[in-house]
Protein backbone atom coordinates (compact mmCIF):
# COMPACT_ATOMS: atom_id res chain seq x y z
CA UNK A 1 85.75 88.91 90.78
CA UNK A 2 88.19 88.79 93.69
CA UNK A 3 88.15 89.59 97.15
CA UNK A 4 91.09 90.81 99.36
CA UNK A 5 91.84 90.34 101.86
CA UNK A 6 90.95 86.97 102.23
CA UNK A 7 91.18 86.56 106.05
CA UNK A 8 91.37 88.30 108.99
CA UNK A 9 90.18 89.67 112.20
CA UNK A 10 87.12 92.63 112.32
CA UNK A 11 86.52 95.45 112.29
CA UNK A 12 88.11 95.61 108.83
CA UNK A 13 87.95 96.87 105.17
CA UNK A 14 87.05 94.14 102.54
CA UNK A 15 88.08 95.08 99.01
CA UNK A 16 85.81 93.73 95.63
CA UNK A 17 87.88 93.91 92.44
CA UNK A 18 86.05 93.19 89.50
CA UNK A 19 88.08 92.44 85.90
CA UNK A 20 85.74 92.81 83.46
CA UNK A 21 88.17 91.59 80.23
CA UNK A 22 86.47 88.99 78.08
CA UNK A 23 82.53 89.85 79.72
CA UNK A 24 79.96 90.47 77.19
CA UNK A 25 78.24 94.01 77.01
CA UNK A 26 75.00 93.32 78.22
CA UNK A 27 72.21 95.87 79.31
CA UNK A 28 70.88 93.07 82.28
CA UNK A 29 73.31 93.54 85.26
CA UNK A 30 75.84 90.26 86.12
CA UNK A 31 75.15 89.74 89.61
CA UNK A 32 77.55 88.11 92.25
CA UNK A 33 78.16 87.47 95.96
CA UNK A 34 81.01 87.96 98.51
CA UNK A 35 80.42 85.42 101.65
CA UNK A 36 81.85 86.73 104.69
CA UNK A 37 82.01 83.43 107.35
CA UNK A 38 82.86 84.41 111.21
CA UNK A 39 83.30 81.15 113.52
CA UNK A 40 80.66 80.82 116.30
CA UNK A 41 79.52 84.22 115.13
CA UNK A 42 75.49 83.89 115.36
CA UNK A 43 74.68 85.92 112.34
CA UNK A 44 77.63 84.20 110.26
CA UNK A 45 77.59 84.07 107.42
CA UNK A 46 77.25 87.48 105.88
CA UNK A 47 76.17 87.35 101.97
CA UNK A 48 77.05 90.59 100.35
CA UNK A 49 74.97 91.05 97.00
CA UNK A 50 77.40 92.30 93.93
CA UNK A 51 75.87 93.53 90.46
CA UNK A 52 77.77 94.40 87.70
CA UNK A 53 76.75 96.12 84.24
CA UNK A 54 79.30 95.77 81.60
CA UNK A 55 78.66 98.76 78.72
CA UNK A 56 80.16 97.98 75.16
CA UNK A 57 83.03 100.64 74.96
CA UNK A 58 82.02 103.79 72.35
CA UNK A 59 84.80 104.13 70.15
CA UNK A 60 85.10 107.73 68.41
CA UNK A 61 83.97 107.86 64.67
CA UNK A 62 87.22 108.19 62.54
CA UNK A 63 86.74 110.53 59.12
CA UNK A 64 88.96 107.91 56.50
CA UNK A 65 88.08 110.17 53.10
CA UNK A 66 85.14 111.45 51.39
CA UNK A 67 84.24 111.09 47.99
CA UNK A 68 81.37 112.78 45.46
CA UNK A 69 78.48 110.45 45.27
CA UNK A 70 78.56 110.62 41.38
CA UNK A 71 82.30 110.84 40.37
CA UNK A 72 83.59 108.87 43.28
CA UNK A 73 86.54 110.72 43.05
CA UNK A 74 87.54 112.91 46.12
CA UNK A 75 86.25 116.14 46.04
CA UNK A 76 85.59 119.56 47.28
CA UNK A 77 82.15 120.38 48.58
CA UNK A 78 79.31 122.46 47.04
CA UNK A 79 75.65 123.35 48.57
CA UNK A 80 73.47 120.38 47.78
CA UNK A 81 76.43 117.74 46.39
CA UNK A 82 75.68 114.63 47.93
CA UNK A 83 78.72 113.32 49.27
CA UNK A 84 80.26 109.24 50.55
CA UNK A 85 81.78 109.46 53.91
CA UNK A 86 84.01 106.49 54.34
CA UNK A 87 85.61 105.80 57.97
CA UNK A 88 84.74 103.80 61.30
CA UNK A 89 82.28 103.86 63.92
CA UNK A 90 80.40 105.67 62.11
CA UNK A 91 76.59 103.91 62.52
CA UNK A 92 75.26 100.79 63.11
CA UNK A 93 76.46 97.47 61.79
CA UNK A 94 74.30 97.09 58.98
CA UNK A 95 73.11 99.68 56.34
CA UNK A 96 70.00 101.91 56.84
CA UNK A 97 68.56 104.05 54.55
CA UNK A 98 67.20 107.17 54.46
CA UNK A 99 64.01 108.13 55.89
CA UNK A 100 61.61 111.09 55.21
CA UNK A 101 60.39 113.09 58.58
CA UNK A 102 56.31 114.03 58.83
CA UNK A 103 57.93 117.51 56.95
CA UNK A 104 58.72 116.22 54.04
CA UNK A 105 62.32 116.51 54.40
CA UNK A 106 65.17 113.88 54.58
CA UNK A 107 65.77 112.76 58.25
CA UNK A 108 69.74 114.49 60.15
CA UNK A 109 69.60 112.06 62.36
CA UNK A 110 69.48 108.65 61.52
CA UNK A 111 70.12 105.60 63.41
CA UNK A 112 72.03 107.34 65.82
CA UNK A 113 74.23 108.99 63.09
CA UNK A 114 74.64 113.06 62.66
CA UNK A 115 76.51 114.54 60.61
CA UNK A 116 77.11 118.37 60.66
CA UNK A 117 79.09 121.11 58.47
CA UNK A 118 79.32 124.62 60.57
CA UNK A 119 77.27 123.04 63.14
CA UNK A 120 74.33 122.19 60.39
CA UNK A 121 73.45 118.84 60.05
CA UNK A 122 72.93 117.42 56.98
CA UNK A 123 70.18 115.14 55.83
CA UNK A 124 72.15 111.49 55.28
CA UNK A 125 70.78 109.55 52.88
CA UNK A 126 72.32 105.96 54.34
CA UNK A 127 74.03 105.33 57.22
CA UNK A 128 76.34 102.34 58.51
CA UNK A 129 79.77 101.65 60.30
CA UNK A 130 82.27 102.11 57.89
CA UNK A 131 80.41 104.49 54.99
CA UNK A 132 77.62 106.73 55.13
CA UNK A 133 75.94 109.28 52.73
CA UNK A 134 74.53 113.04 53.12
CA UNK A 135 73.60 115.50 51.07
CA UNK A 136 75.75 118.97 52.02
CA UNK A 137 73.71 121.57 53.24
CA UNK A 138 72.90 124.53 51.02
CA UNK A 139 73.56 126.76 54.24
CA UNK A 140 77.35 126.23 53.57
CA UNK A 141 77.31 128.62 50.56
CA UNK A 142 79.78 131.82 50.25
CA UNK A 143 82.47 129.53 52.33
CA UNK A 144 85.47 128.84 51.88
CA UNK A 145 86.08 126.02 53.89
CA UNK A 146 83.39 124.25 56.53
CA UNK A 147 83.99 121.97 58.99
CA UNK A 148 82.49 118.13 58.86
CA UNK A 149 81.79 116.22 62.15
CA UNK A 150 80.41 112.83 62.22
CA UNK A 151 78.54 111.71 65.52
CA UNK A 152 77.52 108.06 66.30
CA UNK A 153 75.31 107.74 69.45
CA UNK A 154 76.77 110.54 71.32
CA UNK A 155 80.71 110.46 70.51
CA UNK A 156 81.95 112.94 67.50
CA UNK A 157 84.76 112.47 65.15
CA UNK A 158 88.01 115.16 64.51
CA UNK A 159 86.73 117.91 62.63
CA UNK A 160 87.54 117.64 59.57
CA UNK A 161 88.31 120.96 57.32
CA UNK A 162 86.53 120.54 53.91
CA UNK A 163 87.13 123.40 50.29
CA UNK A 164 83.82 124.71 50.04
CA UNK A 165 83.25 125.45 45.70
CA UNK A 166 80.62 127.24 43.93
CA UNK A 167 79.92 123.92 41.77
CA UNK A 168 81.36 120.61 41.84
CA UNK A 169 79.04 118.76 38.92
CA UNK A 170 79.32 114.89 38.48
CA UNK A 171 77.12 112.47 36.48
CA UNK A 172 75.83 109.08 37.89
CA UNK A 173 76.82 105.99 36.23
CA UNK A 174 74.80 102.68 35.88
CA UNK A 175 78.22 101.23 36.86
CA UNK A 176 78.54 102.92 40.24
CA UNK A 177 81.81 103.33 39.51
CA UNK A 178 82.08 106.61 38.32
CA UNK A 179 83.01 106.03 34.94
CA UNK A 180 80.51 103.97 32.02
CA UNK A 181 77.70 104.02 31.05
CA UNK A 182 76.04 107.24 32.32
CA UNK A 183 72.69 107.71 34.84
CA UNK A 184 70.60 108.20 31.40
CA UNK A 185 67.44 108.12 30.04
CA UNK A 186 66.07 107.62 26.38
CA UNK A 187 63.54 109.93 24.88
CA UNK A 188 60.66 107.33 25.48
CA UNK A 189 61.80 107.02 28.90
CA UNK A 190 63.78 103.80 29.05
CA UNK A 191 67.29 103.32 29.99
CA UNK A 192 69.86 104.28 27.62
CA UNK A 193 72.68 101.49 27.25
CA UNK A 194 74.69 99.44 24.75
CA UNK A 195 71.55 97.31 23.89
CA UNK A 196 69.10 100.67 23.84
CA UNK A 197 70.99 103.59 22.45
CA UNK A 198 69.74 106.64 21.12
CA UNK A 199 69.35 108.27 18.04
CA UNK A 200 70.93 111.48 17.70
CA UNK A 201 68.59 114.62 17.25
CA UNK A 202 66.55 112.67 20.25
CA UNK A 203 66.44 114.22 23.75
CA UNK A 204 68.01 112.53 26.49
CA UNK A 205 68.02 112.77 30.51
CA UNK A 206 71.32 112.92 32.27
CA UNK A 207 71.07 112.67 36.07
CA UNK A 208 73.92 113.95 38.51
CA UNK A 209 74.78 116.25 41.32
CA UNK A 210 76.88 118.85 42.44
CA UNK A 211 75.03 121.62 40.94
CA UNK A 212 75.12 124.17 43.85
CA UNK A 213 73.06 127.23 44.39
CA UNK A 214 69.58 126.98 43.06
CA UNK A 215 66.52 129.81 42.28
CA UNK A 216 64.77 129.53 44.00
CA UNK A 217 66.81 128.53 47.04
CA UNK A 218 66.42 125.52 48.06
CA UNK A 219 65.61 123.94 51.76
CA UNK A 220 68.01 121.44 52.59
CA UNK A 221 66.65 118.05 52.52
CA UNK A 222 63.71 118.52 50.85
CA UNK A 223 61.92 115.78 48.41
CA UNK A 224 60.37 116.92 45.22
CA UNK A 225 57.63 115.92 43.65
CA UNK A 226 57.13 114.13 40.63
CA UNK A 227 56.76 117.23 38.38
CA UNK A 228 58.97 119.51 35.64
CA UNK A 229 59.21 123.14 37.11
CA UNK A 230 61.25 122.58 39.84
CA UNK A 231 64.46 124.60 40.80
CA UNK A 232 67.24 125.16 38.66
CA UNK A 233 71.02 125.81 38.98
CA UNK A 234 71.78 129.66 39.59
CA UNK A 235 74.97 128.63 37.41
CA UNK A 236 74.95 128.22 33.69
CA UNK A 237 74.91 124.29 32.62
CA UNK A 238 76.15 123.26 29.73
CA UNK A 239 76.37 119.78 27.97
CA UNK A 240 78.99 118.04 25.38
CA UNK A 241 78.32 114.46 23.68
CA UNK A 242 80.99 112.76 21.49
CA UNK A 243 83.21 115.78 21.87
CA UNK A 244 80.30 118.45 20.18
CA UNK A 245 78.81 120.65 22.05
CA UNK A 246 74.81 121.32 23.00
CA UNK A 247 73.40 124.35 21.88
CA UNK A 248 71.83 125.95 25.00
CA UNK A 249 68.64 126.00 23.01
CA UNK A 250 68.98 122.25 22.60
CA UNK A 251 69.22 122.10 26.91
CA UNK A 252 65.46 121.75 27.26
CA UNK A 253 65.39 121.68 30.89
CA UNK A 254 68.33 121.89 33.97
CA UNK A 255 67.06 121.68 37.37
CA UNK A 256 66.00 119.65 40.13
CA UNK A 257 65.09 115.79 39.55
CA UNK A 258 61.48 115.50 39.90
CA UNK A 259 60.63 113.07 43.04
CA UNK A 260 64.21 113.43 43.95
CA UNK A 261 65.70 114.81 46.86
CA UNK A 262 67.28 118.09 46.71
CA UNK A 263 70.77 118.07 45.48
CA UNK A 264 70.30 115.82 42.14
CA UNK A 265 69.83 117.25 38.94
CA UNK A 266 68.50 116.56 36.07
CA UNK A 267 69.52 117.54 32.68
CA UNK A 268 67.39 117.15 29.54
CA UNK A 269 69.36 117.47 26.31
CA UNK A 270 69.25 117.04 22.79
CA UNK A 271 72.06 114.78 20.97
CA UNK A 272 73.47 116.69 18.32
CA UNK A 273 73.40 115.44 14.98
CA UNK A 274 76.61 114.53 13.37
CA UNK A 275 77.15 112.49 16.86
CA UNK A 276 79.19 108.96 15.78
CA UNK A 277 76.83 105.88 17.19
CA UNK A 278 78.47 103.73 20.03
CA UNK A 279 79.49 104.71 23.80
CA UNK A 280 79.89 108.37 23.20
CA UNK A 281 81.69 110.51 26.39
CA UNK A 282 79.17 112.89 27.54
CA UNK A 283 79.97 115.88 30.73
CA UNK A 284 78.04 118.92 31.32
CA UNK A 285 79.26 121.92 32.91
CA UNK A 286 77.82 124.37 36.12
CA UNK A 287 79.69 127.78 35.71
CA UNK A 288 82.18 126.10 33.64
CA UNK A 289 83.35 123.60 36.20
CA UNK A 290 83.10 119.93 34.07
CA UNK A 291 81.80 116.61 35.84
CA UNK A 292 84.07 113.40 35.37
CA UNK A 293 85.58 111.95 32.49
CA UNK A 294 84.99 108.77 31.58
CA UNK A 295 81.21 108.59 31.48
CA UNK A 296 79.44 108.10 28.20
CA UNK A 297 76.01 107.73 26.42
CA UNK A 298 75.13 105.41 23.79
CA UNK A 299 74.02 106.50 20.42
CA UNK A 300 72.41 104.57 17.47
């Protein structure tokens, strides 16, 4: 803090000039003084009070790419894929997770982070500085584009223009890489891997996302639970393991992931026989449109 001028005679103007470089944020005012001495005066001195609050700068989210929670490949958007959001300024410092609201559903705003498409906001599923995850609102569908926002306590990112698709199907991976062993499950329930494979002519559970449009509709956000008879893709799914397809009668069920949130699917599906044993590459389909390559199951 400096004072100018420094000296003189009265009346006159006395100028404060605060630099605040190098001062800590902090929400309890710095506090100061200015001493104003006048010889032989008999109320000298003069003891001005000076308080100061020095606010942390909000810097703008910035939208670096987005990515399908399942494939992490970049992607185009479909109602109910659950999507990464990687940028800056985007929520707090460290992670926090999704929370579930008195109505059931998944909270939009979370830790000070929003995210909208269209001006819906979507429920996020994590949130912190530099990525974040939501699941895309199902009120997006019949679009051909929609337009993402991300807000952080107040200050909103570009807009960022975003291919809306019927169907944009990926399968989750143990790896969380995208590629490997596949989000699976065994007939008895346990987790299919290299040390637990599965025998073909046994029914298996493949978990993904990017399904789309569901009957009946979904409401965005909302948390099954823990039961078969839940909604199911509007789009034809189809399944391939070790390069042979799944009869559709052999697709036992195709719809929402019990005690899941809306916007993961679950596929149940019977290995056909002739299958080779080992890693074996496994996609399913939603109106034709394939998830990722690279992800397989293991058979015995």
């Amino acid at each position: 803090m400096s004072v100018s001028p420094t000296n003189g005679t009265t009346p006159g103007n006395v100028v404060v000039t605060i630099n605040p470089a190098g001062v800590p944020a902090s929400s309890t005012p710095y506090q100061g003084t200015v001493t104003i001495s006048v010889p032989g005066a008999s109320n000298s001195p003069v003891i001005l009070p000076i308080s100061l609050t020095v606010t942390a700068q909000l810097l703008a989210p910035t939208i670096v790419a987005i990515q399908n929670n399942g494939s992490f490949l970049s992607t185009s958007i479909s109602p109910g894929l659950i999507i990464s959001i990687y940028g800056t300024n985007m929520g707090p410092a460290t992670l926090v997770p999704l929370h579930v609201g008195a109505n059931s559903l998944l909270d939009t705003v979370l830790a000070g982070t929003t995210v909208t498409f269209d001006g819906v906001q979507a429920p996020i599923v994590f949130t912190r500085a530099d990525v974040l995850s939501v699941i895309v609102p199902y009120e997006i569908a019949g679009r051909a584009t929609s337009s993402m926002i991300v807000n952080y306590n107040g200050v909103s990112s570009t807009p960022l223009q975003l291919r809306v698709v019927d169907a944009s199907p990926a399968i989750f991976t143990l790896t969380q890489t995208g590629t490997g062993q596949g989000a699976i499950l065994n007939q008895n329930g346990t987790v299919n891997g290299s040390g637990n494979p599965e025998v073909a002519g046994n029914v298996i559970q493949i978990f993904g996302t990017g399904e789309g449009l569901t009957t009946p509709t979904h409401v965005t956000g909302t948390v099954y639970p823990v039961r078969l008879g839940l909604p199911t893709p509007v789009l034809p799914v189809g399944v391939t393991i070790g390069g042979v397809p799944v009869a559709p009668s052999d697709i036992s069920y195709a719809g929402e992931a019990p005690g899941g949130v809306a916007g993961l699917i679950q596929v149940n599906a019977k290995i056909p026989a002739g299958v080779g044993s080992g890693p074996q590459q496994i996609f399913f389909t939603v109106g034709g449109a394939p998830s990722q390559a690279g992800v397989t199951v293991s058979v015995r």
